[in-house]
N, C-alpha and C. Protein backbone atom coordinates (compact mmCIF):
# COMPACT_ATOMS: atom_id res chain seq x y z
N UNK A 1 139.31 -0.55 169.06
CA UNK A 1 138.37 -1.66 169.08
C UNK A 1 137.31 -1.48 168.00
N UNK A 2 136.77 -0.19 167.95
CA UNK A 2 135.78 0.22 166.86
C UNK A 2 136.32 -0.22 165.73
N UNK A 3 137.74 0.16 165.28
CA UNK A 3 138.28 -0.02 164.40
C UNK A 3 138.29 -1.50 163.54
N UNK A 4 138.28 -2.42 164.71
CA UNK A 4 138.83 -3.43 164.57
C UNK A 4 137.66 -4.17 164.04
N UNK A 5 136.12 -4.25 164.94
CA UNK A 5 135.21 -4.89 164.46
C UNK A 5 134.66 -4.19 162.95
N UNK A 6 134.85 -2.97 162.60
CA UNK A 6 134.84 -2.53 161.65
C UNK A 6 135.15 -3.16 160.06
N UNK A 7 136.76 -3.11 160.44
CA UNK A 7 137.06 -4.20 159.17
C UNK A 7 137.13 -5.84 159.45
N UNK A 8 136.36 -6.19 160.69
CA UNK A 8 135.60 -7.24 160.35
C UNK A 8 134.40 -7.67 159.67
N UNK A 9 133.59 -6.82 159.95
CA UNK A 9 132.47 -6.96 159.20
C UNK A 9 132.78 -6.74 157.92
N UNK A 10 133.72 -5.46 156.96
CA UNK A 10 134.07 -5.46 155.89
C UNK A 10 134.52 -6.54 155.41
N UNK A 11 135.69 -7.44 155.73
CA UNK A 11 136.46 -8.58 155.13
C UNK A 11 134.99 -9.50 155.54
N UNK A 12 134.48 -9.98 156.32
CA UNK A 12 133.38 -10.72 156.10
C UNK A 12 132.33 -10.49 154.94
N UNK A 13 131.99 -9.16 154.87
CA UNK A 13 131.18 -8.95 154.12
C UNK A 13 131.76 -9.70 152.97
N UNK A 14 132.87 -9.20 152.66
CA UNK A 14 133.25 -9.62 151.33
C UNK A 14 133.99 -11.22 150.72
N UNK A 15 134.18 -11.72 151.97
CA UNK A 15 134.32 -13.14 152.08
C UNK A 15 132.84 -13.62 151.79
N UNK A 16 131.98 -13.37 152.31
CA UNK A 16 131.05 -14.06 151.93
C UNK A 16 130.25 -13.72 150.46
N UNK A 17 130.60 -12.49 150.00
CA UNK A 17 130.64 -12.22 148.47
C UNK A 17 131.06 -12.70 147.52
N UNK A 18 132.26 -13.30 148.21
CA UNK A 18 132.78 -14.13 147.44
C UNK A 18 132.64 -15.44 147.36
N UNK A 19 132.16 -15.99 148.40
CA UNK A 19 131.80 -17.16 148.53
C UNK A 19 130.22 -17.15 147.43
N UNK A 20 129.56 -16.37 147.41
CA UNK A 20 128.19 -16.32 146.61
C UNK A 20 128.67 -16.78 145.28
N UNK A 21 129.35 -15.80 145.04
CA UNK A 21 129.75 -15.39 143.49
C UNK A 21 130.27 -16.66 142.89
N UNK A 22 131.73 -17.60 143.95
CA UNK A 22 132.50 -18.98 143.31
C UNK A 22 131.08 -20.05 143.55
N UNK A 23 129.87 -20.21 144.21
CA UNK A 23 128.94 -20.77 144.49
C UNK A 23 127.72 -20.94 143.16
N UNK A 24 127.67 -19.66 142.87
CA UNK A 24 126.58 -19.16 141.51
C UNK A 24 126.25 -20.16 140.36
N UNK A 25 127.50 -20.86 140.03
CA UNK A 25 127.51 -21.85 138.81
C UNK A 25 126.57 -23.12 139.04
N UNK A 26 126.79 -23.28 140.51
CA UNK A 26 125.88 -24.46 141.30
C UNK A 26 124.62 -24.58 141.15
N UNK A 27 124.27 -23.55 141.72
CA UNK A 27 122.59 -22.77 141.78
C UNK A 27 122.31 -22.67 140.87
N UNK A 28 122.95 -22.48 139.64
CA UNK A 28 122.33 -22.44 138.07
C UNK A 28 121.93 -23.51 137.63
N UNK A 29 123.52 -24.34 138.01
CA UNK A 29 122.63 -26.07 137.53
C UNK A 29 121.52 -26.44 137.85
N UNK A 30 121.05 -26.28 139.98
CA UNK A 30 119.89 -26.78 139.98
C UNK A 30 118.79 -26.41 139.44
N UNK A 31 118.62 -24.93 139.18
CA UNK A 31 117.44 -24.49 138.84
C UNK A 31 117.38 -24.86 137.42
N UNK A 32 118.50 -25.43 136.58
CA UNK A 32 118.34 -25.66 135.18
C UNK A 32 117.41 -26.88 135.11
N UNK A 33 115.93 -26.65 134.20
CA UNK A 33 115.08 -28.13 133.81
C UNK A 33 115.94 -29.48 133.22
N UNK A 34 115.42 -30.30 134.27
CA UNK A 34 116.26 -31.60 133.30
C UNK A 34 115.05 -32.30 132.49
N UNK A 35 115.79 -32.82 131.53
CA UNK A 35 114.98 -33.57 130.51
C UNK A 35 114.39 -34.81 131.20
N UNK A 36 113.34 -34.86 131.03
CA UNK A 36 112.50 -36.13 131.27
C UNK A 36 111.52 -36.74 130.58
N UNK A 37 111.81 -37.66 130.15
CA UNK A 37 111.69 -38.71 129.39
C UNK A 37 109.91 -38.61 129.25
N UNK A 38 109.53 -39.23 131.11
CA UNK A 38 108.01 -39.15 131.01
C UNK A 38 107.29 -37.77 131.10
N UNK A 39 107.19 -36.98 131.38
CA UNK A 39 106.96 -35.45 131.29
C UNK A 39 106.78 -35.69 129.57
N UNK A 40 107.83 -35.47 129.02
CA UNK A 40 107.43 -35.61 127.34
C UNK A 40 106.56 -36.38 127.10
N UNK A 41 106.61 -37.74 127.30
CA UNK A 41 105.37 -38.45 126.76
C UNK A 41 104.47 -38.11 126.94
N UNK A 42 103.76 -37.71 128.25
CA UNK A 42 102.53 -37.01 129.01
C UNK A 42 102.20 -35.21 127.87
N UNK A 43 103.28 -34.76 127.71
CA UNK A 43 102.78 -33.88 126.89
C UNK A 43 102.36 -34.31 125.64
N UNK A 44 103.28 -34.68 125.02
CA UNK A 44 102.89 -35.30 123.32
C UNK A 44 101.46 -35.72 123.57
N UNK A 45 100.95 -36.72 124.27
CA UNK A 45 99.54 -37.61 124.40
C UNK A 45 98.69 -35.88 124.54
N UNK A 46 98.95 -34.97 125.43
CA UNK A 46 97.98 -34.16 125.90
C UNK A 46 97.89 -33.26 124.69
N UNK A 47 99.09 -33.07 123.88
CA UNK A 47 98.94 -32.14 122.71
C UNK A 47 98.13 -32.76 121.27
N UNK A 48 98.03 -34.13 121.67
CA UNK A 48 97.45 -35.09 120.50
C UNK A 48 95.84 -34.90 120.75
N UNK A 49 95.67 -35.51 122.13
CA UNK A 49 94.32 -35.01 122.76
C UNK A 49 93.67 -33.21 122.20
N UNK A 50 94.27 -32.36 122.79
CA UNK A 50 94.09 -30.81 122.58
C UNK A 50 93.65 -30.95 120.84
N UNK A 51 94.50 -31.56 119.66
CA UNK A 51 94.31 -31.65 118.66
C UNK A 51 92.98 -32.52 118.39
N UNK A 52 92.72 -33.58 119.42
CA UNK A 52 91.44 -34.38 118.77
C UNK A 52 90.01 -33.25 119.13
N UNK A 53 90.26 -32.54 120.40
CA UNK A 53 89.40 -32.20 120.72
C UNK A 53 89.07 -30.44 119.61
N UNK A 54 90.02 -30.18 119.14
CA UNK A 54 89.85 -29.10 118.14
C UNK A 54 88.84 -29.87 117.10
N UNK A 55 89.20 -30.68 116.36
CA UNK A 55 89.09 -31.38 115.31
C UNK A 55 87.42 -31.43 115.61
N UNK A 56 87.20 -32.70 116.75
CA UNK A 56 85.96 -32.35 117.33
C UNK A 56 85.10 -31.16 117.22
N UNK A 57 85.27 -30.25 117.61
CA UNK A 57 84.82 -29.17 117.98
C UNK A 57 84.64 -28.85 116.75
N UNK A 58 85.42 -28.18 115.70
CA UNK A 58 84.80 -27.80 114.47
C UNK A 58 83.52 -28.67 113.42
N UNK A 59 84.20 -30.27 113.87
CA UNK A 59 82.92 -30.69 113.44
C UNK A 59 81.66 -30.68 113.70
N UNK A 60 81.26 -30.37 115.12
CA UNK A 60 80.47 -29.92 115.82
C UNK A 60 79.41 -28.26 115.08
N UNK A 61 80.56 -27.79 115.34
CA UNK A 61 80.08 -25.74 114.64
C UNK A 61 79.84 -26.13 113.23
N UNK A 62 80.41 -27.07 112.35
CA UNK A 62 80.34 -27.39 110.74
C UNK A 62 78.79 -27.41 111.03
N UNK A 63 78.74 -28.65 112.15
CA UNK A 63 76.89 -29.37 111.49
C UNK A 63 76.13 -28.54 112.09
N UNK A 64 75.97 -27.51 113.02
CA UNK A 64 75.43 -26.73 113.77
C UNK A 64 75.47 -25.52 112.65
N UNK A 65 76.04 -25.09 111.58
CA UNK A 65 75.84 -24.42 110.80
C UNK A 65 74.72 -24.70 110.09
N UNK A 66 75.23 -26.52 109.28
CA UNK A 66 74.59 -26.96 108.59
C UNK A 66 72.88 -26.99 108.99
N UNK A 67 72.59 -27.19 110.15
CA UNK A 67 71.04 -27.45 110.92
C UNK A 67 70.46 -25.82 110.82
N UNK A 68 71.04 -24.69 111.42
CA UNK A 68 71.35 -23.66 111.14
C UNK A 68 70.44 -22.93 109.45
N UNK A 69 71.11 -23.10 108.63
CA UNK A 69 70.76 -22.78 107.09
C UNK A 69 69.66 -24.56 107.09
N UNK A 70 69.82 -25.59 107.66
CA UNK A 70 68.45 -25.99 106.75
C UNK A 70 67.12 -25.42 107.23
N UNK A 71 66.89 -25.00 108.85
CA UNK A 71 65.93 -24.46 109.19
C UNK A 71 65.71 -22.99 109.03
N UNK A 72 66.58 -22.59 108.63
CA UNK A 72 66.45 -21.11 107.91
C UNK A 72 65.98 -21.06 106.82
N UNK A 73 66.27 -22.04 105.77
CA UNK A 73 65.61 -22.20 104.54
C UNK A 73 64.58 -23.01 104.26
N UNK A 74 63.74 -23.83 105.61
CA UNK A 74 62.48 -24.55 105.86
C UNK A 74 61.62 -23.24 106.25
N UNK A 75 62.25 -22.00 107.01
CA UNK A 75 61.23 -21.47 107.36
C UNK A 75 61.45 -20.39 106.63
N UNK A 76 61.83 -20.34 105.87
CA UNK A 76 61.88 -18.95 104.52
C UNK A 76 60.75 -20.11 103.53
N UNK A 77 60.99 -21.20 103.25
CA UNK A 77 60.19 -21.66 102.34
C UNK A 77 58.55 -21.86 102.59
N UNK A 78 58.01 -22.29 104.40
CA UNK A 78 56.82 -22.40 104.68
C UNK A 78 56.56 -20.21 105.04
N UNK A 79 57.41 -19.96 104.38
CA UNK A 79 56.43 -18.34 105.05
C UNK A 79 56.29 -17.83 103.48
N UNK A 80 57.51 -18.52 102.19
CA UNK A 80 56.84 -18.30 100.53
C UNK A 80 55.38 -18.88 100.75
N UNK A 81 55.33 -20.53 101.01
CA UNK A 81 54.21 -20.68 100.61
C UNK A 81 52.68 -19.89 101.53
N UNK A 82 53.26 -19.25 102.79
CA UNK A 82 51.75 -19.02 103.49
C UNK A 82 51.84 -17.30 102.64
N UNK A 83 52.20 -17.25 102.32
CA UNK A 83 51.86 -15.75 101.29
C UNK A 83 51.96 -15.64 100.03
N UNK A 84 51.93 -17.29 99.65
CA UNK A 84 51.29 -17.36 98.11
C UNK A 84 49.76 -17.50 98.39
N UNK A 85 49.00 -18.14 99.41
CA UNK A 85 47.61 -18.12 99.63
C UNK A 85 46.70 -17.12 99.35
């Protein structure tokens, strides 16, 4: 009897190993991404956006430089003239 449930569980085991294994190709498909149409559009717009807002942004640090060096060189010029006095 030992015997018997023995190589049942073996041939099961391996019936159902096999059943995994002829199954596998399935499970690949689903987990494979499908192409979608709107997903793309939604990215393109968000990667266009990401690009306006770079663009932005440096123009921003440009004039923040620019304000930067003119009041650096307003107050280098009023501290020439208070020590030409």
């Amino acid at each position: 009897m030992k015997d018997l449930l023995g190589m049942a569980i073996v041939v099961g085991g391996f019936l159902t190993a096999l059943r995994m294994w002829l199954h596998r190709p399935k499970v690949q498909q689903l987990m494979a991404p499908q192409p979608n149409p709107a997903l793309d559009g939604r990215l393109e717009r968000l990667e266009s956006a990401v690009e306006a807002m770079t663009i932005e942004m440096e123009r921003v640090s440009e004039g923040q430089r620019f304000t930067t060096k003119l009041l650096s060189e307003i107050h280098d010029t009023n501290r020439a003239i208070g020590a030409g006095r």
